[in-house]
Protein backbone atom coordinates (compact mmCIF):
# COMPACT_ATOMS: atom_id res chain seq x y z
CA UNK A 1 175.29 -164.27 -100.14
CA UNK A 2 172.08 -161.90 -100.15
CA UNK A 3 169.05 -163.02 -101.32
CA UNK A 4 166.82 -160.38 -103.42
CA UNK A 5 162.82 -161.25 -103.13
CA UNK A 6 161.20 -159.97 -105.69
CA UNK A 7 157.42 -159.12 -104.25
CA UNK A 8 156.52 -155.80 -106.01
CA UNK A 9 153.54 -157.19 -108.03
CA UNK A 10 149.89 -156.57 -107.74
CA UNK A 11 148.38 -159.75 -108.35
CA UNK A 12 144.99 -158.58 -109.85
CA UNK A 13 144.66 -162.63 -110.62
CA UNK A 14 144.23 -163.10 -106.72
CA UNK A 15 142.98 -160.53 -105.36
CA UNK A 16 139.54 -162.63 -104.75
CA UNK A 17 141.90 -164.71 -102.77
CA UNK A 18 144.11 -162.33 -101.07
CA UNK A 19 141.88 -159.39 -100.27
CA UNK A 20 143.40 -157.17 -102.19
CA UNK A 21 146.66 -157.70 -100.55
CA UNK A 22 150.31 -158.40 -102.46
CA UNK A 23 150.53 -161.74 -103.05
CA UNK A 24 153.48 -162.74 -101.02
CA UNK A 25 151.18 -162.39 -98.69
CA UNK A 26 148.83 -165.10 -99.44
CA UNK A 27 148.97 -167.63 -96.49
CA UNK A 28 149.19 -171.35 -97.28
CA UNK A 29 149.05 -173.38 -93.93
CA UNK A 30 148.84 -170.04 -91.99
CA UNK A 31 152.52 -169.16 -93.18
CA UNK A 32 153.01 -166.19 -96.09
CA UNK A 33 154.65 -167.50 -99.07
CA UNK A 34 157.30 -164.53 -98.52
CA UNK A 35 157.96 -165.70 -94.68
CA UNK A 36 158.25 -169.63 -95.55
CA UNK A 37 160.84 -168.00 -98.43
CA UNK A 38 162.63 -166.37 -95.79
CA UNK A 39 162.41 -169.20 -93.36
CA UNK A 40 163.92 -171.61 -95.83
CA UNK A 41 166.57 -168.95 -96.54
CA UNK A 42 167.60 -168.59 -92.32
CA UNK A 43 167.62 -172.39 -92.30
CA UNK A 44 169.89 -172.42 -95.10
CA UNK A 45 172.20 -170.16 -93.59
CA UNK A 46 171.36 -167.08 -95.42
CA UNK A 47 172.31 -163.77 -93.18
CA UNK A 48 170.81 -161.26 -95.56
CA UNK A 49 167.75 -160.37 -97.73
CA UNK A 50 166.43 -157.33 -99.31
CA UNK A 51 162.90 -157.43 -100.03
CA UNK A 52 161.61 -155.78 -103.21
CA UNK A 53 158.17 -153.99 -102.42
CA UNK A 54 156.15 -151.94 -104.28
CA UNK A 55 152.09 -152.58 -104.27
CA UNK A 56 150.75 -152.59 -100.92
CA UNK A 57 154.48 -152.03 -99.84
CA UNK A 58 153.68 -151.21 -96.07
CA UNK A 59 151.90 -154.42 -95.46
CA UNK A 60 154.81 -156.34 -96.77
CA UNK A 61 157.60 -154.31 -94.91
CA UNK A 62 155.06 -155.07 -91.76
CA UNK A 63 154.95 -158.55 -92.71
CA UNK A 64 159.05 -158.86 -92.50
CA UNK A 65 159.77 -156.73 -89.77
CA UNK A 66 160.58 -159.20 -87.66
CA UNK A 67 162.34 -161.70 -89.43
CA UNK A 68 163.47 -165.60 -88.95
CA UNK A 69 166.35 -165.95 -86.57
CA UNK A 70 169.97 -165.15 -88.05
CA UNK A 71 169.02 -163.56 -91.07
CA UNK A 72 168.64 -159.84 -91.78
CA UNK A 73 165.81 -158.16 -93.61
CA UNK A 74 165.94 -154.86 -95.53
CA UNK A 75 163.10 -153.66 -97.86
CA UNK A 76 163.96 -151.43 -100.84
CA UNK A 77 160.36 -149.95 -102.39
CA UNK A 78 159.93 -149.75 -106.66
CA UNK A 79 157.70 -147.03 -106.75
CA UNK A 80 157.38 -147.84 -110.78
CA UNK A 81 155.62 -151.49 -109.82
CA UNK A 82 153.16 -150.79 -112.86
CA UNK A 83 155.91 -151.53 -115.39
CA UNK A 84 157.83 -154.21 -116.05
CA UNK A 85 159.48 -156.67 -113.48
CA UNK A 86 163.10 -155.27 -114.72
CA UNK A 87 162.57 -152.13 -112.57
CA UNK A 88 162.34 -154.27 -109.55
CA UNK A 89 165.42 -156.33 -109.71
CA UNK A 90 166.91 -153.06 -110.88
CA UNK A 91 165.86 -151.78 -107.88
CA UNK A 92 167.80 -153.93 -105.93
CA UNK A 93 170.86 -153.23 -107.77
CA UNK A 94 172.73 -152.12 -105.05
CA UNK A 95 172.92 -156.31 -104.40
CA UNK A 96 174.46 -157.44 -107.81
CA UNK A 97 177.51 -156.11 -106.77
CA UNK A 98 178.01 -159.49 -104.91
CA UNK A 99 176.83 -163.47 -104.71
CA UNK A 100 173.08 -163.41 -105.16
CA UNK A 101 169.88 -165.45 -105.28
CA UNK A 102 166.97 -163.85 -107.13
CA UNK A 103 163.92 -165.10 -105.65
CA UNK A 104 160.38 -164.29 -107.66
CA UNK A 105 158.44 -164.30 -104.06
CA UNK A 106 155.28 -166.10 -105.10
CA UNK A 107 156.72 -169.76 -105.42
CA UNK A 108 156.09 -172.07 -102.56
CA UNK A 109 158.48 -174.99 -102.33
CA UNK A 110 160.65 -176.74 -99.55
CA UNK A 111 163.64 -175.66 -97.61
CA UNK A 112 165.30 -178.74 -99.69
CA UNK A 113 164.96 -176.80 -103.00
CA UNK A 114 166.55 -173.44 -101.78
CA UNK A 115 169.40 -175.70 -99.97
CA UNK A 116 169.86 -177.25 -103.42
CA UNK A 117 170.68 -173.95 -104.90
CA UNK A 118 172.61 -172.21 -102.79
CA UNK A 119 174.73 -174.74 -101.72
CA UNK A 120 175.25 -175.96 -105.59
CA UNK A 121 179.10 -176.95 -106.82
CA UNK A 122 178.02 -173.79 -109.23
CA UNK A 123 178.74 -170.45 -108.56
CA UNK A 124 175.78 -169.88 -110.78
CA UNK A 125 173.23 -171.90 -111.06
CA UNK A 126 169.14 -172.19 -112.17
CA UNK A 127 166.78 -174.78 -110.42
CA UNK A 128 165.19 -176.53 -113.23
CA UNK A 129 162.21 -178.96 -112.85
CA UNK A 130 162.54 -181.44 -116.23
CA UNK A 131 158.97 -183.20 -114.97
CA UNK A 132 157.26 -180.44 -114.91
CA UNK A 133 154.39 -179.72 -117.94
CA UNK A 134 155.40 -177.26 -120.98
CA UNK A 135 151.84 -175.56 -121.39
CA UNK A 136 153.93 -173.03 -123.88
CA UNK A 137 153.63 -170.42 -120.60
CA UNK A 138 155.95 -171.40 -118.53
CA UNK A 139 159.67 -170.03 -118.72
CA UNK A 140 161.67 -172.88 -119.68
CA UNK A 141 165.57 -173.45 -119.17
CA UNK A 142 167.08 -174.60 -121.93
CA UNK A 143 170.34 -176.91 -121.23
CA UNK A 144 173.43 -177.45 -124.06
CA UNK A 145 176.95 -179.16 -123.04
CA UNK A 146 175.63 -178.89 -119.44
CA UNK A 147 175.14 -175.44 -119.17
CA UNK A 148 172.28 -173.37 -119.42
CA UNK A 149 172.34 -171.59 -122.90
CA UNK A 150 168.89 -170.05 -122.99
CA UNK A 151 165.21 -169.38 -121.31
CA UNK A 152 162.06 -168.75 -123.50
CA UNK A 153 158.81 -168.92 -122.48
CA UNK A 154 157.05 -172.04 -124.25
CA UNK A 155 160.58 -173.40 -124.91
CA UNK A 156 162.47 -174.26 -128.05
CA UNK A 157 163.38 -177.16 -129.93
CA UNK A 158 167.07 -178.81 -130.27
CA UNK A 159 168.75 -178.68 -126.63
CA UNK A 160 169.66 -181.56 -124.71
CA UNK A 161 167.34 -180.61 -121.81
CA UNK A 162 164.34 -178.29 -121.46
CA UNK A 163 162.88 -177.93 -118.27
CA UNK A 164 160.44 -175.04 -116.41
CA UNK A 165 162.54 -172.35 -114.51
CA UNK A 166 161.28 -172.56 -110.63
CA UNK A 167 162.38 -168.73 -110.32
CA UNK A 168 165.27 -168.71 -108.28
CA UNK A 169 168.76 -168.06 -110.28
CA UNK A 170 172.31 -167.92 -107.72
CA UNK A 171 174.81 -165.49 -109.09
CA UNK A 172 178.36 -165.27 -108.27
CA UNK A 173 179.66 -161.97 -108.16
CA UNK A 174 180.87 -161.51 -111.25
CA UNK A 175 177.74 -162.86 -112.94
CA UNK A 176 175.97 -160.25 -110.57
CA UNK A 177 177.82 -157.50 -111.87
CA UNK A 178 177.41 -158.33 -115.23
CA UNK A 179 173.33 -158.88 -114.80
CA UNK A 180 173.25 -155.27 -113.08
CA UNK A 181 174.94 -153.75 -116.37
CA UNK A 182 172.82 -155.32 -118.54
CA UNK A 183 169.70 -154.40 -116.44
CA UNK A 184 171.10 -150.34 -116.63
CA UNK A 185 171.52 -150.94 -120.08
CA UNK A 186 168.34 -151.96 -121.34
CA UNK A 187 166.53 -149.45 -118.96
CA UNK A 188 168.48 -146.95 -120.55
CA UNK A 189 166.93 -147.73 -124.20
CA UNK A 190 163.83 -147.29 -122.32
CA UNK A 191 162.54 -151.11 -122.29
CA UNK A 192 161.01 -150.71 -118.80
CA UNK A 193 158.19 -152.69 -119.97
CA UNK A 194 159.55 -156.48 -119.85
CA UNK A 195 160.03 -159.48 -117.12
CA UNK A 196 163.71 -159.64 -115.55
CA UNK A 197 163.98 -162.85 -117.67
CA UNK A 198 164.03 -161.43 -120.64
CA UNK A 199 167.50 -159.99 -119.92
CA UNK A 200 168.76 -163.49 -118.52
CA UNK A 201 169.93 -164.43 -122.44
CA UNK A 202 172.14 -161.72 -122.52
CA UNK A 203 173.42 -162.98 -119.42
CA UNK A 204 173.98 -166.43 -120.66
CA UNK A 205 174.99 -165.32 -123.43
CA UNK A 206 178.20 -164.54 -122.03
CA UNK A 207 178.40 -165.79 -118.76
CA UNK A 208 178.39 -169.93 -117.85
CA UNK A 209 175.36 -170.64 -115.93
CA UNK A 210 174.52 -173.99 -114.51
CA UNK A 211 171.37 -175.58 -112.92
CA UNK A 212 170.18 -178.12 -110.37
CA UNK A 213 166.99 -180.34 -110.86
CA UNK A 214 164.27 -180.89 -109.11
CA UNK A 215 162.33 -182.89 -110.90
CA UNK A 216 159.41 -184.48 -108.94
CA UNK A 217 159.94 -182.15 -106.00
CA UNK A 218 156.99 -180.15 -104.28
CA UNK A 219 156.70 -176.52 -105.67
CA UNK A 220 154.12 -174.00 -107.10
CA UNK A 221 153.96 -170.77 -108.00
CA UNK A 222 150.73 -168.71 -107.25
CA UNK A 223 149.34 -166.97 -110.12
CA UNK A 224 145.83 -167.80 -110.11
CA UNK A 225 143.10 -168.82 -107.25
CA UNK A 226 143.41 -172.74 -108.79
CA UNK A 227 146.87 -172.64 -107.36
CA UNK A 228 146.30 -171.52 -103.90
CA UNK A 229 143.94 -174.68 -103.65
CA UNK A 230 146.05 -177.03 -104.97
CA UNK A 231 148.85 -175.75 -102.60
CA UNK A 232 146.71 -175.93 -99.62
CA UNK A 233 146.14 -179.56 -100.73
CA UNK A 234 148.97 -181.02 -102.82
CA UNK A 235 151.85 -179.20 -102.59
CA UNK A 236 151.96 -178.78 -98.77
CA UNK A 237 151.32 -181.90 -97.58
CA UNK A 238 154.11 -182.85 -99.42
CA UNK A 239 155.99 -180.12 -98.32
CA UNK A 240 154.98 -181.11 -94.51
CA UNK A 241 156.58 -184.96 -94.48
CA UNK A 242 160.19 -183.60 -96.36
């Protein structure tokens, strides 16, 4: 299995924060949010990760050069970072020709919640956090029959089960290969614009895709300068007695 980290973004939001550096980069407890990502992976037992980079790519290769113990990391660069997030996971297409995890690189969470994913009974599989608030921007997972049959940001009514997508999907390879066609596909009609999400109904659309909760468990994703402070004091404490 290879994870793909997806760490092209600027991050204008945090740049008061991270001194103008990519986010991944933003320490919490003196650890980068993309090295405690690849720590959890190598403890996991991970071997391989490719690194998406694109703005302020040489810090972040710098950053992974020397990697956790018993995992191996290669950086691919999206030198279109500007547009949409598509380009980046497209960028790592090279991947989706096998098992996957897709890993947006600015969440901080616990080696428990990665372990819960990759070693799920499903080949594919979403982490989906049921507890967590619907402020209409989050991307939510919405569940049918026990299977993932949409994501919309904001949500939608009449599933069984609605809960916030932590950004982490595990593909098998056939799922992979499918996702990389559908990328190529909507690239070539020139919709280099959107999120990577916004191809993952077309994806479940034809391919079963199952999740694992988390509700209640320690995670955040970094967005906004509010977020590194309440990781610094909520989330990692927790984080620190798991």
């Amino acid at each position: 299995m290879t994870a793909i980290i997806l760490a092209a973004g600027v991050g204008k939001r945090l740049h008061a924060v991270s001194g103008g550096r990519p986010k991944c980069l933003i320490e919490i407890g003196g650890t980068s949010l993309v090295r405690r990502l690849l720590d959890g992976l190598a403890a996991c037992g991970v071997t391989d990760a490719v690194v998406v980079t694109g703005f302020g790519a040489d810090a972040v290769r710098a950053a992974v050069a020397t990697p956790p113990a018993g995992i191996r990391v290669r950086t691919v660069l999206n030198e279109r970072y500007t547009e949409g997030a598509i380009l980046s996971l497209a960028t790592a297409r090279e991947w989706l020709d096998g098992p996957v995890v897709v890993m947006d690189a600015d969440v901080l969470c616990s080696t428990a919640m990665i372990r819960r994913l990759v070693l799920s009974h499903h080949e594919s599989a979403f982490l989906l956090d049921a507890s967590s608030p619907n402020t209409g921007e989050e991307q939510m997972l919405l569940v049918r029959d026990g299977w993932v049959r949409n994501i919309v940001r904001g949500g939608a009514p009449g599933y069984e089960l609605m809960g916030e997508s932590i950004g982490f999907l595990k593909l098998d390879a056939a799922a992979a290969r499918l996702l990389r066609d559908l990328l190529d596909a909507r690239i070539a009609a020139g919709h280099t614009g959107i999120e990577h999400e916004e191809v993952y109904p077309e994806l479940l659309a034809r391919r079963p895709i199952g999740y694992e909760r988390v509700d209640g468990m320690a995670w955040t994703e970094i967005d906004f300068p509010e977020d590194v402070v309440r990781a610094e004091r909520e989330v990692l404490p927790r984080l620190e007695t798991t």
